[in-house]
C-alpha atoms as a PDB file:
ATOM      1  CA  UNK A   1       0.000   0.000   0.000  1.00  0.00           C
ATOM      2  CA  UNK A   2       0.924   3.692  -0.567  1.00  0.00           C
ATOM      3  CA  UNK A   3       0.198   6.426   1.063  1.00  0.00           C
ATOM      4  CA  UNK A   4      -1.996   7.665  -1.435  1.00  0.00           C
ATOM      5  CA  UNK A   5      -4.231   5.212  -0.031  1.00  0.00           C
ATOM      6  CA  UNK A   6      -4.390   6.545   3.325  1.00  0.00           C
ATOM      7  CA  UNK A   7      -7.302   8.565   3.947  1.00  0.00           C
ATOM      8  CA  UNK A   8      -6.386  11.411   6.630  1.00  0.00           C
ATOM      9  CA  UNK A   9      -9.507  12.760   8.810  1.00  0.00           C
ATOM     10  CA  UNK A  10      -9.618  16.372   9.775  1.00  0.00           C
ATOM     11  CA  UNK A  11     -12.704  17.069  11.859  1.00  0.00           C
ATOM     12  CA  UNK A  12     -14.764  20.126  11.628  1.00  0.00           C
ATOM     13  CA  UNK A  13     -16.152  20.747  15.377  1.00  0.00           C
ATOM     14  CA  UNK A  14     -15.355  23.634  16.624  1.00  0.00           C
ATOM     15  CA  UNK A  15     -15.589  24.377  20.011  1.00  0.00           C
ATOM     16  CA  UNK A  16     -15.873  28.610  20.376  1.00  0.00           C
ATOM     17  CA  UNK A  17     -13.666  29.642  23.324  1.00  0.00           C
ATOM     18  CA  UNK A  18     -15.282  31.692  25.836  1.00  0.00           C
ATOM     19  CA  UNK A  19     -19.181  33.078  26.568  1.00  0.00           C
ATOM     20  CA  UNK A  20     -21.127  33.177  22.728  1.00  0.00           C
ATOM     21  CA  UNK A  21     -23.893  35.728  24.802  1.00  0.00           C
ATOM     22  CA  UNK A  22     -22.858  39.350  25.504  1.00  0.00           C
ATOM     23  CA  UNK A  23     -25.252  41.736  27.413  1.00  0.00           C
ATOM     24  CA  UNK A  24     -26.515  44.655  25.053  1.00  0.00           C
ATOM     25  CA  UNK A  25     -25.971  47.709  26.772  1.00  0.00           C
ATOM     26  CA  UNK A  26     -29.442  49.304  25.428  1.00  0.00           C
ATOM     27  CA  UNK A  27     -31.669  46.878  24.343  1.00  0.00           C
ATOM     28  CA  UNK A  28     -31.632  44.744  27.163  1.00  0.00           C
ATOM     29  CA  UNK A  29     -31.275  41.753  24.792  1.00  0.00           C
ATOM     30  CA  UNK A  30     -28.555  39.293  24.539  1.00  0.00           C
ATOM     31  CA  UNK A  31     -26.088  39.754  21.672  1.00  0.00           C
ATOM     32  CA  UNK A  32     -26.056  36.280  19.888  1.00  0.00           C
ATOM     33  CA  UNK A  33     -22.272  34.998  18.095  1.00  0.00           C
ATOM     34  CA  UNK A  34     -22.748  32.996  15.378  1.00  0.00           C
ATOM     35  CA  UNK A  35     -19.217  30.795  15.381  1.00  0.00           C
ATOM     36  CA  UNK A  36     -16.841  30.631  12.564  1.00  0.00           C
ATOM     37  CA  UNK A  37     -17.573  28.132  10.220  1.00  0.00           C
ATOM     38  CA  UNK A  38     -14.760  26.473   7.970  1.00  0.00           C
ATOM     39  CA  UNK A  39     -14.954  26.892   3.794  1.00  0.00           C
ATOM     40  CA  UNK A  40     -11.642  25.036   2.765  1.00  0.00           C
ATOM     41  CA  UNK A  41     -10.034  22.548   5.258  1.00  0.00           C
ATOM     42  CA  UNK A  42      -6.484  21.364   4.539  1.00  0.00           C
ATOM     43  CA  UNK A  43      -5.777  17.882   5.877  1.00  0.00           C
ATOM     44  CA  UNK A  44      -2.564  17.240   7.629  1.00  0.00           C
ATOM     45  CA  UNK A  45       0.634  15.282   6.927  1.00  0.00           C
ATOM     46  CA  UNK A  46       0.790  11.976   8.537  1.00  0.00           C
ATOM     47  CA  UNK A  47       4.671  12.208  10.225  1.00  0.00           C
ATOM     48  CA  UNK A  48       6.646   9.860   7.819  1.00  0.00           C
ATOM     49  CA  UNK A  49       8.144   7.392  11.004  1.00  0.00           C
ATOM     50  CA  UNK A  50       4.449   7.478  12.742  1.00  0.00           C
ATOM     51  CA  UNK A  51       2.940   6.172   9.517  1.00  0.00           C
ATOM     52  CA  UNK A  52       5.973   3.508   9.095  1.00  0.00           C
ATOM     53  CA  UNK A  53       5.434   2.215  12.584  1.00  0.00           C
ATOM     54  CA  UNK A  54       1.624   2.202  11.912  1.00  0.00           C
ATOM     55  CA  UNK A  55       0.744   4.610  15.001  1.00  0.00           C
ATOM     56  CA  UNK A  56      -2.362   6.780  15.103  1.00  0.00           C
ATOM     57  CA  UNK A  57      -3.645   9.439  17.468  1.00  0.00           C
ATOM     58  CA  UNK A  58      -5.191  13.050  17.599  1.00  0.00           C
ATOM     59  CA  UNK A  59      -4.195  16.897  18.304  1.00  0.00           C
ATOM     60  CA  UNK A  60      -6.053  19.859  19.158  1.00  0.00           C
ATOM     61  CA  UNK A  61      -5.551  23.100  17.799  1.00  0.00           C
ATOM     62  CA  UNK A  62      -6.474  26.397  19.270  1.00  0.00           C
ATOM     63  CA  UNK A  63      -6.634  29.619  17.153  1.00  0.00           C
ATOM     64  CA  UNK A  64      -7.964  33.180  16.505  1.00  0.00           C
ATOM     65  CA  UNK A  65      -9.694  33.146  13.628  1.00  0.00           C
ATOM     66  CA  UNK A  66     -10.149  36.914  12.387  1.00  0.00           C
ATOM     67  CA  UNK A  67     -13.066  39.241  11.224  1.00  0.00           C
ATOM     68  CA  UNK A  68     -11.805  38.315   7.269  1.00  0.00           C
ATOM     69  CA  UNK A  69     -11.515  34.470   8.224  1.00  0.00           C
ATOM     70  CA  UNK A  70      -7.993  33.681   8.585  1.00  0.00           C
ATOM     71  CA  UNK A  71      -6.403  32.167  10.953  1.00  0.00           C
ATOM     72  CA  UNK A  72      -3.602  33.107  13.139  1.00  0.00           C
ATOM     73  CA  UNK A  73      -1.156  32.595  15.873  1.00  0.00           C
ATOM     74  CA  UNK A  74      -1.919  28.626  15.719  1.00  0.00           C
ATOM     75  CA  UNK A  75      -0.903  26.715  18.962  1.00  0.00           C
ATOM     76  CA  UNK A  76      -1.072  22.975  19.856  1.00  0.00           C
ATOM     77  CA  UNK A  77      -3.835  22.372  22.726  1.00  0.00           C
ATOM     78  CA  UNK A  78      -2.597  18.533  22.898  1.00  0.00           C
ATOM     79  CA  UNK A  79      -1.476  16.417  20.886  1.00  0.00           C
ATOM     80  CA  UNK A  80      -1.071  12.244  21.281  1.00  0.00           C
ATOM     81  CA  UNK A  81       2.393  12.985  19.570  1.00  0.00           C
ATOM     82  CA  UNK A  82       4.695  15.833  19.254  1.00  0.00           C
ATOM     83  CA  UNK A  83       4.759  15.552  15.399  1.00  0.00           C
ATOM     84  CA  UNK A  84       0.674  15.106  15.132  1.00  0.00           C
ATOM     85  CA  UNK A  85       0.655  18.875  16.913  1.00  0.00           C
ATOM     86  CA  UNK A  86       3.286  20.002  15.003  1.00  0.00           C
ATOM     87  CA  UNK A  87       1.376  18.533  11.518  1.00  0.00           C
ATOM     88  CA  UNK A  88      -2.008  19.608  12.198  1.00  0.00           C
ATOM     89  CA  UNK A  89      -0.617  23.069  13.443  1.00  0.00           C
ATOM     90  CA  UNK A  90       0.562  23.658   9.742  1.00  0.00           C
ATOM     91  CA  UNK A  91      -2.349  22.345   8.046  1.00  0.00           C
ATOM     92  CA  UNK A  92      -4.852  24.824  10.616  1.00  0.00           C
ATOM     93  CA  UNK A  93      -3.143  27.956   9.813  1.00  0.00           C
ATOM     94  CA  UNK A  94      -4.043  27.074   5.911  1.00  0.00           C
ATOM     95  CA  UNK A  95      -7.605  26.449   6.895  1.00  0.00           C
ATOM     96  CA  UNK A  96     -10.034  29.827   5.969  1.00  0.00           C
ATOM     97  CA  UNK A  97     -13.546  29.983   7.695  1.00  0.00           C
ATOM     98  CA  UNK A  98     -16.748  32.369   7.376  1.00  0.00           C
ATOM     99  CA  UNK A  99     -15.560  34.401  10.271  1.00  0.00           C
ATOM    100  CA  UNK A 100     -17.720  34.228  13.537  1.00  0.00           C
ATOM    101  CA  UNK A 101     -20.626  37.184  13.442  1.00  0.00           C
ATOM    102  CA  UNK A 102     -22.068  39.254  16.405  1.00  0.00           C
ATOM    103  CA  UNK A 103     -24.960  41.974  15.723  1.00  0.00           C
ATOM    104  CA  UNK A 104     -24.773  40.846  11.714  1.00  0.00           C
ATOM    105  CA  UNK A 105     -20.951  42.140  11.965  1.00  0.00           C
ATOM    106  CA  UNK A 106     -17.669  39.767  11.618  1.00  0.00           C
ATOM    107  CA  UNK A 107     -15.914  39.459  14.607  1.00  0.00           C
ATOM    108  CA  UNK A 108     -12.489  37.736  15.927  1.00  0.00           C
ATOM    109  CA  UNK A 109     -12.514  34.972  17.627  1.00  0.00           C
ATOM    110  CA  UNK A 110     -10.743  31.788  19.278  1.00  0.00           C
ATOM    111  CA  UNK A 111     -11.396  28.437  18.349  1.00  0.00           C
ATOM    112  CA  UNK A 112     -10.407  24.824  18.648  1.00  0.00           C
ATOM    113  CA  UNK A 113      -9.898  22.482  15.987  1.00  0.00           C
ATOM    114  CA  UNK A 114      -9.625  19.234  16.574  1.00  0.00           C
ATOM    115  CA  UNK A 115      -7.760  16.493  13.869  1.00  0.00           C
ATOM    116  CA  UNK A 116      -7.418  13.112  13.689  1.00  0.00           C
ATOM    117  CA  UNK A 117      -4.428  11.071  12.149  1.00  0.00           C
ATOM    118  CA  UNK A 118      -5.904   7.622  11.549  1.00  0.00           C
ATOM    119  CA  UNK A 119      -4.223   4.737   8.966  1.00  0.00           C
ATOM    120  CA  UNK A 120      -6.114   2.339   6.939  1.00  0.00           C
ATOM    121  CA  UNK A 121      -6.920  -1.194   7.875  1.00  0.00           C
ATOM    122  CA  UNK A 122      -4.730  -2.542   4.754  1.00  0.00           C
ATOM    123  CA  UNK A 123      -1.266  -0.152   6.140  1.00  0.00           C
ATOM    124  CA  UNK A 124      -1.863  -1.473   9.455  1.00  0.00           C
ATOM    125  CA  UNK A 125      -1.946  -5.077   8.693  1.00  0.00           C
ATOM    126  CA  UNK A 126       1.479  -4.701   6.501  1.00  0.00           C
ATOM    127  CA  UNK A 127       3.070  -2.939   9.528  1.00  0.00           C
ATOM    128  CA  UNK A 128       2.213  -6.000  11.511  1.00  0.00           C
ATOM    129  CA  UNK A 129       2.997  -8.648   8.792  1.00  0.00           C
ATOM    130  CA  UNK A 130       5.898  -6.789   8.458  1.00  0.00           C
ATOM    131  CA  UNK A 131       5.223  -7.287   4.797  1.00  0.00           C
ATOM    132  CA  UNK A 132       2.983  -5.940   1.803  1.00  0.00           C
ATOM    133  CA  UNK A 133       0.155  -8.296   1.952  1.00  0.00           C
ATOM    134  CA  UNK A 134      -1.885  -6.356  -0.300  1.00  0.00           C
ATOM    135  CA  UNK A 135       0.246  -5.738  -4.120  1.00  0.00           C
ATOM    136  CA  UNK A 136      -0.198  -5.031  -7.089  1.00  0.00           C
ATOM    137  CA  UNK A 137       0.150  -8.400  -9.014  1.00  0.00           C
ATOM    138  CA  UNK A 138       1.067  -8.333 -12.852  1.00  0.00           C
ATOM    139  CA  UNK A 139       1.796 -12.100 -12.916  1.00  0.00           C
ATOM    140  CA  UNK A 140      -0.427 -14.832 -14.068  1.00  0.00           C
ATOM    141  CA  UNK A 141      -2.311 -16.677 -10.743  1.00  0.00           C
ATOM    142  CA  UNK A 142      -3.495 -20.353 -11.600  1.00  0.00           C
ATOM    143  CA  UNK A 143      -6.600 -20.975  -9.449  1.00  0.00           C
ATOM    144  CA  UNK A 144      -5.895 -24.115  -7.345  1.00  0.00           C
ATOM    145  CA  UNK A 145      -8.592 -26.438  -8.711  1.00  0.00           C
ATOM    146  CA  UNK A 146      -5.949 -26.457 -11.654  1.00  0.00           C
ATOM    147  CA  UNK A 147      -3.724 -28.289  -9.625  1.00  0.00           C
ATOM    148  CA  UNK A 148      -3.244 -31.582  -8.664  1.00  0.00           C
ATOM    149  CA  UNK A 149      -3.956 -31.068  -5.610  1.00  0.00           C
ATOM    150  CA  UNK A 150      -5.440 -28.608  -3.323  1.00  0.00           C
ATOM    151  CA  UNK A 151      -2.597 -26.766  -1.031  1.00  0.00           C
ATOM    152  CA  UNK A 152      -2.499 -27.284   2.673  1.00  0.00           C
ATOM    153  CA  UNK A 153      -1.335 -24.992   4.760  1.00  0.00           C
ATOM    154  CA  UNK A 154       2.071 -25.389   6.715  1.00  0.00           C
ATOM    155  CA  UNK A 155       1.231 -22.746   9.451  1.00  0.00           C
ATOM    156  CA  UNK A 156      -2.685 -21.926  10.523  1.00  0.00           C
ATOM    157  CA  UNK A 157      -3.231 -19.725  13.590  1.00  0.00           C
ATOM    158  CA  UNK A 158      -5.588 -19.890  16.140  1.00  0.00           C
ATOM    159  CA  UNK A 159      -8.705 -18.073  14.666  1.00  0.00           C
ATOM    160  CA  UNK A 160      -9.837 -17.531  18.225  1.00  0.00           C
ATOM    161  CA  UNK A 161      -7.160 -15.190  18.627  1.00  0.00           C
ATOM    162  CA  UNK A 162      -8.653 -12.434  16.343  1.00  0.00           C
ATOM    163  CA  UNK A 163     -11.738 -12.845  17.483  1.00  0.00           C
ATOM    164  CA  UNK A 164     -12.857  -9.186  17.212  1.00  0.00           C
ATOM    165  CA  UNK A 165     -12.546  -7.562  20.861  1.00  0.00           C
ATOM    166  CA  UNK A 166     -16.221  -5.727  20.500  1.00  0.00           C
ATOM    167  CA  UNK A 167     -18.064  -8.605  20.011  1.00  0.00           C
ATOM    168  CA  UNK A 168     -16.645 -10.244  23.103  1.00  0.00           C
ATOM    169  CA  UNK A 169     -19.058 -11.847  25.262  1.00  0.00           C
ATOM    170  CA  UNK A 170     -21.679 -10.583  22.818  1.00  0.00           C
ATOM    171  CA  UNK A 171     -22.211 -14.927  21.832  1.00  0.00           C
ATOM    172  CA  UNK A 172     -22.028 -13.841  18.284  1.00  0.00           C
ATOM    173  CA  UNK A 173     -20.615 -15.983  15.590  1.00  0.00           C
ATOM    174  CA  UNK A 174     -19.322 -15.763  12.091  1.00  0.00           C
ATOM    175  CA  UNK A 175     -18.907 -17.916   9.138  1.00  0.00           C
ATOM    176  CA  UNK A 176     -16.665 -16.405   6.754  1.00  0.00           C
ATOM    177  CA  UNK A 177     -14.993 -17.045   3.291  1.00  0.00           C
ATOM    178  CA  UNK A 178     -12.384 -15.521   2.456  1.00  0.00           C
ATOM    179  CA  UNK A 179     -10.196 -15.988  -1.118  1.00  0.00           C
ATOM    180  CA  UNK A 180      -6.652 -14.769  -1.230  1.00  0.00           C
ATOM    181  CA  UNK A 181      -3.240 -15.737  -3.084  1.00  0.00           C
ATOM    182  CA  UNK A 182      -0.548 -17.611  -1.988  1.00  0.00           C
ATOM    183  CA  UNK A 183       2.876 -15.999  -3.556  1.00  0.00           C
ATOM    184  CA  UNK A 184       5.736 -18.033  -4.436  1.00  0.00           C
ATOM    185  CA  UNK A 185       7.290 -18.053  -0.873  1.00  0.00           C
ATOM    186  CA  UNK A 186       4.584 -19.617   0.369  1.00  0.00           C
ATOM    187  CA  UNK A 187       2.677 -16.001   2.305  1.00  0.00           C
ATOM    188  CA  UNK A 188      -0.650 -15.088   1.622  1.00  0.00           C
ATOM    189  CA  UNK A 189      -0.900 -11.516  -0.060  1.00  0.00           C
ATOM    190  CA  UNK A 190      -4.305  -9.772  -1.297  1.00  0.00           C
ATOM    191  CA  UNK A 191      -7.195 -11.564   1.066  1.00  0.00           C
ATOM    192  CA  UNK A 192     -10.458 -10.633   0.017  1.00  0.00           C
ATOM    193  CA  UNK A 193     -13.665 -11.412   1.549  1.00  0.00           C
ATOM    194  CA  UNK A 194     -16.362 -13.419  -0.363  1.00  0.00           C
ATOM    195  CA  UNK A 195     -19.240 -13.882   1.619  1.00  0.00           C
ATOM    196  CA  UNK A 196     -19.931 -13.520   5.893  1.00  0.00           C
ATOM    197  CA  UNK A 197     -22.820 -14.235   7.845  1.00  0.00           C
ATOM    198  CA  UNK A 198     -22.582 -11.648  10.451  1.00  0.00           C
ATOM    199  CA  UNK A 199     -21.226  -8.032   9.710  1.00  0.00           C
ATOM    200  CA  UNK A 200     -18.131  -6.906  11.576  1.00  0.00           C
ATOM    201  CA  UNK A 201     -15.970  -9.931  11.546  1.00  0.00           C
ATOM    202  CA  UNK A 202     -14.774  -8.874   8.206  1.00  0.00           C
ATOM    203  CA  UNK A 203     -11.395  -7.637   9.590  1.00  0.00           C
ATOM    204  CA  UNK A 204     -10.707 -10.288  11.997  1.00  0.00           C
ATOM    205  CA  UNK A 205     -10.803 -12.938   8.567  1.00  0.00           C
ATOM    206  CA  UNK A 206      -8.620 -10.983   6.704  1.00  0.00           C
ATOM    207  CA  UNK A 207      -5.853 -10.778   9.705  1.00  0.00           C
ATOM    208  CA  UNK A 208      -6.188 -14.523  10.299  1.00  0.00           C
ATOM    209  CA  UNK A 209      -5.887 -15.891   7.002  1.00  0.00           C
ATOM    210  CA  UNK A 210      -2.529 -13.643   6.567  1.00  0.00           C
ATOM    211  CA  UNK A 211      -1.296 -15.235   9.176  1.00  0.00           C
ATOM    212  CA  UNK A 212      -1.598 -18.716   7.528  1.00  0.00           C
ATOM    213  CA  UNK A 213       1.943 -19.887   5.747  1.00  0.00           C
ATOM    214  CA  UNK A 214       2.189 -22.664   3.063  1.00  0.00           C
ATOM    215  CA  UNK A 215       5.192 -24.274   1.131  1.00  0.00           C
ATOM    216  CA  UNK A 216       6.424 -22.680  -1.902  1.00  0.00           C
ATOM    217  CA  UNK A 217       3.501 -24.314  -4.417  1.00  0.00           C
ATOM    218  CA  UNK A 218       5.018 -25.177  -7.903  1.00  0.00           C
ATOM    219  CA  UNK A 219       3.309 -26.058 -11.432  1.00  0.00           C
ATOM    220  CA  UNK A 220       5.075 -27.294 -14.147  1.00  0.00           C
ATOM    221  CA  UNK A 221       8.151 -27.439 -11.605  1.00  0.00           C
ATOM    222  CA  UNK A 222       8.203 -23.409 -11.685  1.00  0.00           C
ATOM    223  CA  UNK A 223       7.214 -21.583  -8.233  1.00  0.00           C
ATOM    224  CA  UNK A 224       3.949 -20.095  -8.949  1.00  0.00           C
ATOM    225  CA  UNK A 225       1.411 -17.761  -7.342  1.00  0.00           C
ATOM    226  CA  UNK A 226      -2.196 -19.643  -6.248  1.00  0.00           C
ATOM    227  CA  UNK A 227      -5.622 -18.093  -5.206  1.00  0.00           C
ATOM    228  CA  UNK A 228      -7.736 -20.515  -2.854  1.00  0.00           C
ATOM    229  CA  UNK A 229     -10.830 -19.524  -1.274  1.00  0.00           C
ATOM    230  CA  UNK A 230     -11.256 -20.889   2.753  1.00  0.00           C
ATOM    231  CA  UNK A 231     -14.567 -21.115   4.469  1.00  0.00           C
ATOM    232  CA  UNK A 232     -13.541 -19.768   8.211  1.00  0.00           C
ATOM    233  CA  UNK A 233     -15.547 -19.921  11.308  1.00  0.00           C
ATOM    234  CA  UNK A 234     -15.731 -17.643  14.260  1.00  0.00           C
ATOM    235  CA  UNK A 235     -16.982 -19.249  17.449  1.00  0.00           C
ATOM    236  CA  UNK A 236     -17.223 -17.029  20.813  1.00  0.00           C
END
């Protein structure tokens, strides 16, 4: 995967800083602000070594934004990581909003803007493979009812083991299958799912079966790659 696949979420609540009523002085009426609302968002940069490692988090921004909509004198609230403040401080001060109105006139005023650096499922799952298990394949795959015989697997984990942590104690069950390839060196690469009987295990099949291993599969005494499809079953 590349990191054009990443999707990067910047979230658009924003929390006005301070009392929104003011007193007016002669009509005895309170003075309503209408908070700034953002018109173009930039996302932020996912630090390069966070992304490798495959870590996520969040950072809070707090800025003025003036009476013409731009925003100034950016600071990090919090931030999970150093770089995520540092990241999502850059891509705030790009950000330009409807500025914040009192009486029908723009105003300045202070605002927080909260971002969130989250990595797809598919990054993830190579970062703890340790390997791409989703490519690109411009090779010819022989489906394995072509073979001789069907390939067994030389390594199969415990499917309890990814057992989806929300659904625990829940008594739910799944029955899943899954296709995927087998590459030349025997690792599973490019799981898909077919069919599932219960939503939300769809994850949980996909890490398992790229956990299973085989032996390097050969037709025609050349190393080849193999799809397979595998019925799995998720018991509580």
């Amino acid at each position: 995967m590349t990191r054009r696949h990443l999707s990067f979420l910047a979230l658009a609540g924003f929390l006005v800083l301070g009392r929104c009523l003011a007193l007016g002085e002669e009509s005895g009426k309170e003075d309503e602000i209408t908070p700034p609302v953002a018109i173009y968002k930039v996302d932020p940069t996912h630090p390069t070594e966070l992304y490798a490692r495959g870590v996520e988090g969040e950072a809070i921004i707090i800025a003025t934004v003036d009476r013409f909509g731009t925003v100034l004198d950016p600071i990090v609230d919090r931030a999970t990581h150093e770089e995520f403040g540092l990241a999502a401080m850059l891509a705030a001060s790009e950000w330009i909003f409807d500025p914040a109105v009192k009486n029908g006139v723009p105003i300045q005023l202070k605002v927080r803007i909260p971002f969130e650096f989250e990595i797809s499922f598919e990054h993830l799952l190579n970062v703890e493979m340790g390997r791409e298990v989703f490519q690109e394949l411009k090779v010819p795959v022989i489906p394995s009812f072509e073979l001789d015989q069907a390939p067994l697997p030389s390594f199969v984990p415990a499917f309890a083991d990814f057992y989806p942590e929300a659904f625990r104690n829940s008594g739910k069950s799944a029955a899943v299958s899954v296709e995927f390839i087998i590459d030349p060196k025997g690792n599973v690469i490019n799981p898909r799912i077919i069919s599932i009987s219960t939503p939300g295990f769809e994850e949980a099949a996909i890490r398992a079966v790229a956990h299973m291993q085989y032996k390097t599969i050969r037709f025609e005494g050349q190393p080849v790659y193999v799809s397979l499809m595998m019925p799995i079953q998720f018991s509580p």
